[in-house]
PDB file of N, CA and C in Angstrom:
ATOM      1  N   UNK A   1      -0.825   2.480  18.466  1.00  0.00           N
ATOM      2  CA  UNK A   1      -0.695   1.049  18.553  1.00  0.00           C
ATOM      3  C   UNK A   1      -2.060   0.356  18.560  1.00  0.00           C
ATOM      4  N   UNK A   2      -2.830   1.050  18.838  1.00  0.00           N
ATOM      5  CA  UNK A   2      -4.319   0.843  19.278  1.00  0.00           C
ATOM      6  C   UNK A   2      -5.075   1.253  17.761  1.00  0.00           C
ATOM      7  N   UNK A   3      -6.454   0.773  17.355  1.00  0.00           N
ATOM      8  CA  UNK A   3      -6.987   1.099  16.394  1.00  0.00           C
ATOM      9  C   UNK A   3      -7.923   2.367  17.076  1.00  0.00           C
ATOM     10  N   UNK A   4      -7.891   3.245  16.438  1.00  0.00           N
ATOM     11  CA  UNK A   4      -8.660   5.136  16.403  1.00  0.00           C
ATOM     12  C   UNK A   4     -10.209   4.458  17.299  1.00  0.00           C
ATOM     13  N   UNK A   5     -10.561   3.423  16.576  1.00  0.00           N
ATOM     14  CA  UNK A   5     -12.453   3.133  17.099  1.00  0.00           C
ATOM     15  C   UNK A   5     -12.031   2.918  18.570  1.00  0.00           C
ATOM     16  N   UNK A   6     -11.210   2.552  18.996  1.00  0.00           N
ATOM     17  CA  UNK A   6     -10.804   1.905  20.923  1.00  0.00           C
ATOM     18  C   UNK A   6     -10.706   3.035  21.844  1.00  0.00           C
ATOM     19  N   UNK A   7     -10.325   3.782  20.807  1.00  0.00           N
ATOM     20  CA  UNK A   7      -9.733   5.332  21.911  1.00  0.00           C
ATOM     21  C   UNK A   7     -10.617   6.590  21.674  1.00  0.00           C
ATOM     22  N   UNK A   8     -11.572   6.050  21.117  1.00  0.00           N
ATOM     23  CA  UNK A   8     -12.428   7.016  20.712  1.00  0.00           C
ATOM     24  C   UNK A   8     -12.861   8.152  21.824  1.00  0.00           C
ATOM     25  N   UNK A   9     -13.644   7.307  22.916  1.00  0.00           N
ATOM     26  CA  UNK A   9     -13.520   7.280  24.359  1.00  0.00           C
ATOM     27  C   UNK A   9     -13.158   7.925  24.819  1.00  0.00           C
ATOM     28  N   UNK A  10     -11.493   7.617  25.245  1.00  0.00           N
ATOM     29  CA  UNK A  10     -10.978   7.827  26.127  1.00  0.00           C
ATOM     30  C   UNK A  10     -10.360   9.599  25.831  1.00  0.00           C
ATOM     31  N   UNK A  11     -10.200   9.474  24.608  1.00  0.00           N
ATOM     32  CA  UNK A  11      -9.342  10.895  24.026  1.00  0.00           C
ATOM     33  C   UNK A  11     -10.803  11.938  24.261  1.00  0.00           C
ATOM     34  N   UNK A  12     -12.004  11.504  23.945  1.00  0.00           N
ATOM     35  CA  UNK A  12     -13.099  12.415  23.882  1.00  0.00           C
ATOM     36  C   UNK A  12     -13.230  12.998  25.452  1.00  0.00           C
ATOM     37  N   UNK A  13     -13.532  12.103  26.376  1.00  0.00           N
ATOM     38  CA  UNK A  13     -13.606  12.552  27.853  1.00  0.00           C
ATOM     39  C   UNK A  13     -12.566  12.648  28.491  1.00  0.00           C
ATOM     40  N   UNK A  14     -10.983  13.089  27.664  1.00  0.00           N
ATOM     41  CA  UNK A  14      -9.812  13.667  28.156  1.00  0.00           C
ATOM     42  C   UNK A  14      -8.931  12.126  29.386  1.00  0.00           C
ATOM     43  N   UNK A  15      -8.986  10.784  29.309  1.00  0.00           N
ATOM     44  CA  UNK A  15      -8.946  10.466  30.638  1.00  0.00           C
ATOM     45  C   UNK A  15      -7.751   9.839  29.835  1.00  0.00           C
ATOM     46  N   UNK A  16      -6.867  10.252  29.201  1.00  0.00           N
ATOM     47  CA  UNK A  16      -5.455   9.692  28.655  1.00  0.00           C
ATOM     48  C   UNK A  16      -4.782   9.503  29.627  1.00  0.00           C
ATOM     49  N   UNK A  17      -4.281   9.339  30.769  1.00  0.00           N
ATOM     50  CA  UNK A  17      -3.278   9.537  32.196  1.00  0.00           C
ATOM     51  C   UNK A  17      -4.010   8.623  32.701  1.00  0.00           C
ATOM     52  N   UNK A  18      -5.570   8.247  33.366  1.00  0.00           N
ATOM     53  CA  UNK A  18      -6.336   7.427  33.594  1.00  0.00           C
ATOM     54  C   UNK A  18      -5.537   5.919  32.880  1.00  0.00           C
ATOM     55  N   UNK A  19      -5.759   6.047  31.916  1.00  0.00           N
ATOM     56  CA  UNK A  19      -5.860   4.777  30.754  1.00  0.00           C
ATOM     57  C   UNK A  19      -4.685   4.612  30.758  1.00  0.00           C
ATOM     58  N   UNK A  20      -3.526   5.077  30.531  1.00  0.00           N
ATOM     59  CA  UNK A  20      -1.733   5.312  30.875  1.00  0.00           C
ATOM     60  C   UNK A  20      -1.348   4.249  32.151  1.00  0.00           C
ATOM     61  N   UNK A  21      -2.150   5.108  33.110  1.00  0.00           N
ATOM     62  CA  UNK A  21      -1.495   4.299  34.486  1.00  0.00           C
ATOM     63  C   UNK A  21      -2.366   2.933  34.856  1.00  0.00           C
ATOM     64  N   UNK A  22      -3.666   2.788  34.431  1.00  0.00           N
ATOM     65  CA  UNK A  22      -4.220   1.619  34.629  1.00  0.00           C
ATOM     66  C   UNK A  22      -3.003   0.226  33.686  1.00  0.00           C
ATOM     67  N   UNK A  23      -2.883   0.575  32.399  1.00  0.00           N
ATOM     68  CA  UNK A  23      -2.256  -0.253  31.129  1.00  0.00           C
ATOM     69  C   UNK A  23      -0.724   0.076  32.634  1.00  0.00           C
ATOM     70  N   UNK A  24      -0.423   0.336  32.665  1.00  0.00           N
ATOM     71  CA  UNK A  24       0.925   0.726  33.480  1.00  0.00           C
ATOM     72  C   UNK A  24       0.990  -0.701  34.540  1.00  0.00           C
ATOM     73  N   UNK A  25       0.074  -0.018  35.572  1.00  0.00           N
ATOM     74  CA  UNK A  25      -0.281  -0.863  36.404  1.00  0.00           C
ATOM     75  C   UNK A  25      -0.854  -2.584  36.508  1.00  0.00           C
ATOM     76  N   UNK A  26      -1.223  -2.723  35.417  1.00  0.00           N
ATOM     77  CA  UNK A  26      -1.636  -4.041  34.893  1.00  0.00           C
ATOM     78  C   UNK A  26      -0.490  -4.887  34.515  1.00  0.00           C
ATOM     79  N   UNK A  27       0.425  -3.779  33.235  1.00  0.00           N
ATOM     80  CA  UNK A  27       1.601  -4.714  33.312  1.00  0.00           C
ATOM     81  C   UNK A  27       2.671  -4.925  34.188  1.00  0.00           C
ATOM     82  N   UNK A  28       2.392  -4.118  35.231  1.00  0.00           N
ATOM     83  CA  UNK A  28       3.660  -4.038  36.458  1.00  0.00           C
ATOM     84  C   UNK A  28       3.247  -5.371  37.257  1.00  0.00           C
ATOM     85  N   UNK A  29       1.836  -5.818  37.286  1.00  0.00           N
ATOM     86  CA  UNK A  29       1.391  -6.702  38.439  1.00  0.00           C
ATOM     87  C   UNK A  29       2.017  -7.896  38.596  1.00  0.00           C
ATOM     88  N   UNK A  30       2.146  -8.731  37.017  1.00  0.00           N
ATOM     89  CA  UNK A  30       3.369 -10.211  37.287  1.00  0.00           C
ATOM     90  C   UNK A  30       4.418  -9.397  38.165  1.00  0.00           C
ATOM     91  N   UNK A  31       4.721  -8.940  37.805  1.00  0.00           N
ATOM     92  CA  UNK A  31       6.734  -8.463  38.409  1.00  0.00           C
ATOM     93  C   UNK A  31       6.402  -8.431  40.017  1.00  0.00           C
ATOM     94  N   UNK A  32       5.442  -7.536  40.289  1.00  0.00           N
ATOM     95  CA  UNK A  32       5.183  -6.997  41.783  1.00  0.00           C
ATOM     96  C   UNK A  32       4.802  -8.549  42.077  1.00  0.00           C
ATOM     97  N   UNK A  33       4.061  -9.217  42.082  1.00  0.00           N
ATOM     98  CA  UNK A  33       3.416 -10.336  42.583  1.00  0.00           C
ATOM     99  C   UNK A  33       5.090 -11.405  42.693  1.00  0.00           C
ATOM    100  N   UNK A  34       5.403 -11.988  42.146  1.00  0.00           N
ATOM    101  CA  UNK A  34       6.637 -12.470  42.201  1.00  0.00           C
ATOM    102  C   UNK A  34       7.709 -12.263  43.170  1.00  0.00           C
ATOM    103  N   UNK A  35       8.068 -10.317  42.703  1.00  0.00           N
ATOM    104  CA  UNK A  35       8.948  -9.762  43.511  1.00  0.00           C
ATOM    105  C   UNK A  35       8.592 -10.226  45.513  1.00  0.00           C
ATOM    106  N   UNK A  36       7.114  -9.933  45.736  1.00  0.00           N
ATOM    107  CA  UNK A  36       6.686  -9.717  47.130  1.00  0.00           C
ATOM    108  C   UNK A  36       6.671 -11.066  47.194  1.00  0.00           C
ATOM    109  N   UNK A  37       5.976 -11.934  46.618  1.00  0.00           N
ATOM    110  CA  UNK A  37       6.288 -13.377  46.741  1.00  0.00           C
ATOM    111  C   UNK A  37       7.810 -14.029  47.513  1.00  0.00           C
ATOM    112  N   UNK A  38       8.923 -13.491  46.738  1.00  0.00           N
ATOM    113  CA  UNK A  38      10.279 -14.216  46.898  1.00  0.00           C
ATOM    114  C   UNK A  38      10.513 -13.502  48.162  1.00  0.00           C
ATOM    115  N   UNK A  39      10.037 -12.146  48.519  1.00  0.00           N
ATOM    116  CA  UNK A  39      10.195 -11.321  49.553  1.00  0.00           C
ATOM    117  C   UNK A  39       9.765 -11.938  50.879  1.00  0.00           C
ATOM    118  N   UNK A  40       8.864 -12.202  50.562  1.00  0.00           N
ATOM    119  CA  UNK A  40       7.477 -12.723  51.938  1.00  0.00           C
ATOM    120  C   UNK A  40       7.625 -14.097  52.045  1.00  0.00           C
ATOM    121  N   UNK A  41       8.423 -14.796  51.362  1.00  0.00           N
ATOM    122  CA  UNK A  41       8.356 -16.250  51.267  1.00  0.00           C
ATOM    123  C   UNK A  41       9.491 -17.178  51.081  1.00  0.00           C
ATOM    124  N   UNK A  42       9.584 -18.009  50.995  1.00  0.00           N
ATOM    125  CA  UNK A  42      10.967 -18.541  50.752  1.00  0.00           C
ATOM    126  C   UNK A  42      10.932 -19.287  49.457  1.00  0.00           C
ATOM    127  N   UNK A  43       9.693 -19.009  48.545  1.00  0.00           N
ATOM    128  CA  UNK A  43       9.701 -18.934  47.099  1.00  0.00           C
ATOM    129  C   UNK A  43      11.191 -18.046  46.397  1.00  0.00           C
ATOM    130  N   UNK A  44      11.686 -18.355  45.674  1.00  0.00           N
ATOM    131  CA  UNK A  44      12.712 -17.913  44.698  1.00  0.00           C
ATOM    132  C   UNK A  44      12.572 -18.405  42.991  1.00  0.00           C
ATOM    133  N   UNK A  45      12.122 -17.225  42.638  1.00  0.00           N
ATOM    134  CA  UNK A  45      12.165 -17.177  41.029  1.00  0.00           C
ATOM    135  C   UNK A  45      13.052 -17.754  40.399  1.00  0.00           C
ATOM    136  N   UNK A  46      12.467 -18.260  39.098  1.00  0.00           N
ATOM    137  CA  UNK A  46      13.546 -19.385  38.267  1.00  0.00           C
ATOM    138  C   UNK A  46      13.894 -19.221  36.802  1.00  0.00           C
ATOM    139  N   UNK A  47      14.220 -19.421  36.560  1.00  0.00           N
ATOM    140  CA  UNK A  47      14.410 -19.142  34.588  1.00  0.00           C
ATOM    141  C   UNK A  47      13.286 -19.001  33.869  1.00  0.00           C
ATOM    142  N   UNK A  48      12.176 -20.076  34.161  1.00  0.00           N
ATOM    143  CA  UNK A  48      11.007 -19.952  33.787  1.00  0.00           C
ATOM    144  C   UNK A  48      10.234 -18.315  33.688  1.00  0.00           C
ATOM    145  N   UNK A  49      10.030 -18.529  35.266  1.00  0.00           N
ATOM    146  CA  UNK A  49       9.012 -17.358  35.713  1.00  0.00           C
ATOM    147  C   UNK A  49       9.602 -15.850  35.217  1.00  0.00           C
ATOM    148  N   UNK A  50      11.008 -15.620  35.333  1.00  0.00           N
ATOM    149  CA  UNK A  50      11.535 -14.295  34.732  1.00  0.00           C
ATOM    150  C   UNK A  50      11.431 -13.745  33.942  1.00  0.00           C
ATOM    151  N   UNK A  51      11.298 -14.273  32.621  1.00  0.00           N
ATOM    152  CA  UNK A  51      10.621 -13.540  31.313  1.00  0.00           C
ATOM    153  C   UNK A  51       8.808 -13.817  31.463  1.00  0.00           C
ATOM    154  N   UNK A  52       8.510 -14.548  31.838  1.00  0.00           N
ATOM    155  CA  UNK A  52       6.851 -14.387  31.963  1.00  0.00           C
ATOM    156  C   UNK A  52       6.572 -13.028  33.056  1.00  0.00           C
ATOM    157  N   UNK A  53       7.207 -12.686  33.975  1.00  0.00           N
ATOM    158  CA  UNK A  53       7.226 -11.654  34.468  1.00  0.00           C
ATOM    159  C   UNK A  53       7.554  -9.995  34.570  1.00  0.00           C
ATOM    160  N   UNK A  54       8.742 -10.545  33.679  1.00  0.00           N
ATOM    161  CA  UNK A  54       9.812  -9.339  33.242  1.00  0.00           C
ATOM    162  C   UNK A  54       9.123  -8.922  31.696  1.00  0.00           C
ATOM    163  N   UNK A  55       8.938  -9.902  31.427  1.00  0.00           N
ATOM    164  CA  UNK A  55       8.194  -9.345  29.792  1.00  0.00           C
ATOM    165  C   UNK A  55       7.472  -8.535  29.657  1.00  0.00           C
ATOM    166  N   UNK A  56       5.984  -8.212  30.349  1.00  0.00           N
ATOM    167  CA  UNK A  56       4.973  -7.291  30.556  1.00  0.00           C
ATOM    168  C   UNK A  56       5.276  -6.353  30.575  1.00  0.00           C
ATOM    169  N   UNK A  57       6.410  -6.464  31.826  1.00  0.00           N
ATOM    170  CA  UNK A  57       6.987  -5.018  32.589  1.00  0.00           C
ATOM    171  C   UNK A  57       8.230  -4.002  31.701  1.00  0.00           C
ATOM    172  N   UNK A  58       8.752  -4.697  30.877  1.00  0.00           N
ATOM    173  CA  UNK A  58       9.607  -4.254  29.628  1.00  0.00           C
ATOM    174  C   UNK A  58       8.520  -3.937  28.596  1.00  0.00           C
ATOM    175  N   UNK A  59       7.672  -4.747  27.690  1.00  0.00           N
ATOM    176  CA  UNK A  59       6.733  -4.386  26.994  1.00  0.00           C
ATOM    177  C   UNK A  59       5.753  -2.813  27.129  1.00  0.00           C
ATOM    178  N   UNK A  60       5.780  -2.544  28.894  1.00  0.00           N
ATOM    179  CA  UNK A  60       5.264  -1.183  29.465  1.00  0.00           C
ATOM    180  C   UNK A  60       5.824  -0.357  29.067  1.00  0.00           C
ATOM    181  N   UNK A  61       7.390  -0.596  29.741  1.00  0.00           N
ATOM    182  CA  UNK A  61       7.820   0.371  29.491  1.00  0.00           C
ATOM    183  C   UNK A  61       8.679   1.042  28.291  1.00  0.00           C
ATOM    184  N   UNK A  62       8.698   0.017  27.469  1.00  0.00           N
ATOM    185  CA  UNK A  62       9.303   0.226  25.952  1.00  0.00           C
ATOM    186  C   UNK A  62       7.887   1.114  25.262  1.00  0.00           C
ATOM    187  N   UNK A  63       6.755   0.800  25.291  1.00  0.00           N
ATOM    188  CA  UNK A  63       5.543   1.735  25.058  1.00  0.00           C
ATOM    189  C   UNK A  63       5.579   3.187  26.005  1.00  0.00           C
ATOM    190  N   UNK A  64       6.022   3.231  26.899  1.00  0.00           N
ATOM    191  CA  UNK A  64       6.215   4.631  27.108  1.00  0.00           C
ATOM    192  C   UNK A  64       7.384   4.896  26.567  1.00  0.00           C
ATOM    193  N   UNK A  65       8.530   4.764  26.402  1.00  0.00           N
ATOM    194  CA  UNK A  65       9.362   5.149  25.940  1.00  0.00           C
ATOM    195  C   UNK A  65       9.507   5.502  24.144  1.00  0.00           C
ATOM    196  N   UNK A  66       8.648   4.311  23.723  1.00  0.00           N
ATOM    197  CA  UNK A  66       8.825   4.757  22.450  1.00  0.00           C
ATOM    198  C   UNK A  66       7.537   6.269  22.272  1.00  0.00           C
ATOM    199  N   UNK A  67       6.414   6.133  22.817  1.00  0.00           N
ATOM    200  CA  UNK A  67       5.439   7.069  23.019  1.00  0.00           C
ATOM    201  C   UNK A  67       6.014   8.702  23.248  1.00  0.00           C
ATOM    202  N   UNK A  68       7.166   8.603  24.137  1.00  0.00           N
ATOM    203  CA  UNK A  68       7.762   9.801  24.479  1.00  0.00           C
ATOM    204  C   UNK A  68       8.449  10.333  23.260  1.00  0.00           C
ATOM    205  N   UNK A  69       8.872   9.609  22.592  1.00  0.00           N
ATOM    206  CA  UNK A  69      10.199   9.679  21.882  1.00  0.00           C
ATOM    207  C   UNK A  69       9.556  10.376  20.184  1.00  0.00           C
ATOM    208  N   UNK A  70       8.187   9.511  20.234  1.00  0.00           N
ATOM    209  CA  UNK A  70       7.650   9.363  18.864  1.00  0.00           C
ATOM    210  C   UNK A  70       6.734  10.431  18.000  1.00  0.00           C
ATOM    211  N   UNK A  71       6.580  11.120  19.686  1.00  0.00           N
ATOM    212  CA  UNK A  71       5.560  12.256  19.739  1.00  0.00           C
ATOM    213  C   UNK A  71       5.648  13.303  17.940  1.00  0.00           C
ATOM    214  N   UNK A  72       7.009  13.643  17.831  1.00  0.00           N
ATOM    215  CA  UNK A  72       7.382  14.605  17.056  1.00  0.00           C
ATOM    216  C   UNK A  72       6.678  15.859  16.934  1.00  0.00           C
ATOM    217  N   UNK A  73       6.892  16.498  17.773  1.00  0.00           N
ATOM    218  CA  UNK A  73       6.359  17.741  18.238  1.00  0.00           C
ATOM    219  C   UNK A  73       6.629  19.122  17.241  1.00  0.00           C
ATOM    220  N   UNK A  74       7.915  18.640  16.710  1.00  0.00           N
ATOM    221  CA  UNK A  74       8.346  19.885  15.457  1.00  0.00           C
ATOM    222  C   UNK A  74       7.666  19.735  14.449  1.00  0.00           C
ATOM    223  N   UNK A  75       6.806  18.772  14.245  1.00  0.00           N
ATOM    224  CA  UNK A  75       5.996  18.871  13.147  1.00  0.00           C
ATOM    225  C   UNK A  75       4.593  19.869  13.327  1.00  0.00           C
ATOM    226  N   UNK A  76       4.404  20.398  14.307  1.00  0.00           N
ATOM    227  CA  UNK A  76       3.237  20.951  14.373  1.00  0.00           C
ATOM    228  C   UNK A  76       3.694  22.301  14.785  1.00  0.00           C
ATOM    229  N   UNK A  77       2.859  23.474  14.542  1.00  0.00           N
ATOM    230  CA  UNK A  77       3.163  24.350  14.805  1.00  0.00           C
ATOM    231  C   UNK A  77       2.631  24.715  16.623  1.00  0.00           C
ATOM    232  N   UNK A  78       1.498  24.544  16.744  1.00  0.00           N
ATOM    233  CA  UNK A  78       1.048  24.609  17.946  1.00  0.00           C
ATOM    234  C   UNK A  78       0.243  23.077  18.465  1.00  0.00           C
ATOM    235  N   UNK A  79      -0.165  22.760  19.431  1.00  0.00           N
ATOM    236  CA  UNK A  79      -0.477  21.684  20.158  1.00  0.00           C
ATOM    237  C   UNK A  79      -1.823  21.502  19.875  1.00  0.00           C
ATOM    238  N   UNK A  80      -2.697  22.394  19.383  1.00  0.00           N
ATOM    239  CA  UNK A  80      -3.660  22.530  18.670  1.00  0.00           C
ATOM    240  C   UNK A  80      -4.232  22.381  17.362  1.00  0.00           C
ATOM    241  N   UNK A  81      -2.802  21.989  16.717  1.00  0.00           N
ATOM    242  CA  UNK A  81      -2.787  21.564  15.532  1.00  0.00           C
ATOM    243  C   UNK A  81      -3.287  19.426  15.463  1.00  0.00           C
ATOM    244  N   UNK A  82      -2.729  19.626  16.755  1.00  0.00           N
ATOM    245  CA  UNK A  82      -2.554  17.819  16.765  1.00  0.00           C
ATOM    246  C   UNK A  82      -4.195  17.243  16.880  1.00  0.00           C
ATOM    247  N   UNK A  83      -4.445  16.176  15.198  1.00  0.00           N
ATOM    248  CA  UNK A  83      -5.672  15.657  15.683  1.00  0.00           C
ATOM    249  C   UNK A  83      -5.576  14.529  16.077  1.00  0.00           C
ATOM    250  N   UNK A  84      -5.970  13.943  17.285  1.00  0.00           N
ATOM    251  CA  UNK A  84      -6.531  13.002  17.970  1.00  0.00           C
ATOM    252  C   UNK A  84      -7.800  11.874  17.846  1.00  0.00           C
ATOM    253  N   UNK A  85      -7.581  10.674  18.314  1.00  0.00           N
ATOM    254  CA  UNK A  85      -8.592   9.805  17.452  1.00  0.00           C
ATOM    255  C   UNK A  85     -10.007  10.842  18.267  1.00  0.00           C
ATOM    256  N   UNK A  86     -11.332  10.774  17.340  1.00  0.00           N
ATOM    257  CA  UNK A  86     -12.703  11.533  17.998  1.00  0.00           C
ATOM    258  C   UNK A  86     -12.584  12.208  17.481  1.00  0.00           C
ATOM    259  N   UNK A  87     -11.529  13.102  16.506  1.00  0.00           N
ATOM    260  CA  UNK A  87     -11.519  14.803  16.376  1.00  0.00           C
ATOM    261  C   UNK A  87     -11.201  15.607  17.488  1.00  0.00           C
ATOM    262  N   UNK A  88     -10.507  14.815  18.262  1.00  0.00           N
ATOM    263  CA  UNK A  88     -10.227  15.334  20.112  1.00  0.00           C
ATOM    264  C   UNK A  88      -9.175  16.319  19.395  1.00  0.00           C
ATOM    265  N   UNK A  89      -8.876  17.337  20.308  1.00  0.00           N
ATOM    266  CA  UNK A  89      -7.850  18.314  19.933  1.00  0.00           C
ATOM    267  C   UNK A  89      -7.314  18.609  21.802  1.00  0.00           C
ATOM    268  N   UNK A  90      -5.840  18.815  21.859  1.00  0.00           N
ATOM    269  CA  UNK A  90      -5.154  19.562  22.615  1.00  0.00           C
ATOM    270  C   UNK A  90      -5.853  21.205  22.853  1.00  0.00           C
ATOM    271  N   UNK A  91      -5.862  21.610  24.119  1.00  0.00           N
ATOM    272  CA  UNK A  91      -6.395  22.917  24.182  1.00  0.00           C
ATOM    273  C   UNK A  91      -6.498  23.583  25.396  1.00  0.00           C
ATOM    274  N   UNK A  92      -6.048  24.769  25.754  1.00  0.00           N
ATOM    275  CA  UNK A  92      -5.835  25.401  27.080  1.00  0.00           C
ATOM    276  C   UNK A  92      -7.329  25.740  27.627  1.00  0.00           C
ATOM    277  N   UNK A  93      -7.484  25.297  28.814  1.00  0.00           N
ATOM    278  CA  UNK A  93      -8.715  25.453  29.651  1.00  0.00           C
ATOM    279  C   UNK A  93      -9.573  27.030  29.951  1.00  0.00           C
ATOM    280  N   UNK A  94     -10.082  27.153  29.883  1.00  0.00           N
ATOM    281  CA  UNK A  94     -10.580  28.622  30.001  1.00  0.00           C
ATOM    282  C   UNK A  94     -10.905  28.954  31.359  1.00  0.00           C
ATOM    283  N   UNK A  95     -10.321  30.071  31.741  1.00  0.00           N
ATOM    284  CA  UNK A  95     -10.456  30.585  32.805  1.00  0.00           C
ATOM    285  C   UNK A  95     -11.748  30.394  33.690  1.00  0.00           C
ATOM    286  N   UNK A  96     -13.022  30.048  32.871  1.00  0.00           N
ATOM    287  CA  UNK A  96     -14.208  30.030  33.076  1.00  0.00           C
ATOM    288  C   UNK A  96     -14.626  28.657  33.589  1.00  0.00           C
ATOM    289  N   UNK A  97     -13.776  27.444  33.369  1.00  0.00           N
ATOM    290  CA  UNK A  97     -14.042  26.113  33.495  1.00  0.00           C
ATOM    291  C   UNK A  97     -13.980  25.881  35.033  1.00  0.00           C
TER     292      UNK A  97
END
């Protein structure tokens, strides 16, 4: 979804899960802020605020979901086959690391 030059980065120094849950966490924050709001307060959400809130948090998680889904894993023979933006490659750690 991202252009190869953005993730160059992140795929090279392995921090994909890093970058996952930050983007995660960013779009969860309208929803949480709102939610604890109506909780803690006698604020109550309105037609307005629900899709400005709910949107992010659907937008998240429709990107993991389609991410899971899209992988297509039968196309490769091993996990090592898969290239990654950098020339990053999948690869089992060596006993030595």
């Amino acid at each position: 979804m991202l252009p190869d030059e953005w993730l160059v980065d992140v795929y090279v120094k392995n921090q994909r899960t890093i970058a996952w849950l930050a983007c995660g966490v960013l779009l969860c924050v309208p929803l949480l802020i709102d939610g604890f709001t109506q909780l803690l307060t006698g604020y109550e959400s309105n037609n307005f605020t629900r899709p400005l809130t709910g949107g992010p948090f659907g937008l998240g998680l429709a990107i993991l979901i389609g991410a899971s889904l899209g992988a297509r894993a039968e196309k490769f023979e091993s996990a090592g086959d898969v290239v990654l933006p950098g020339k990053a490659r999948f690869q089992l750690k060596s006993e030595e690391e």
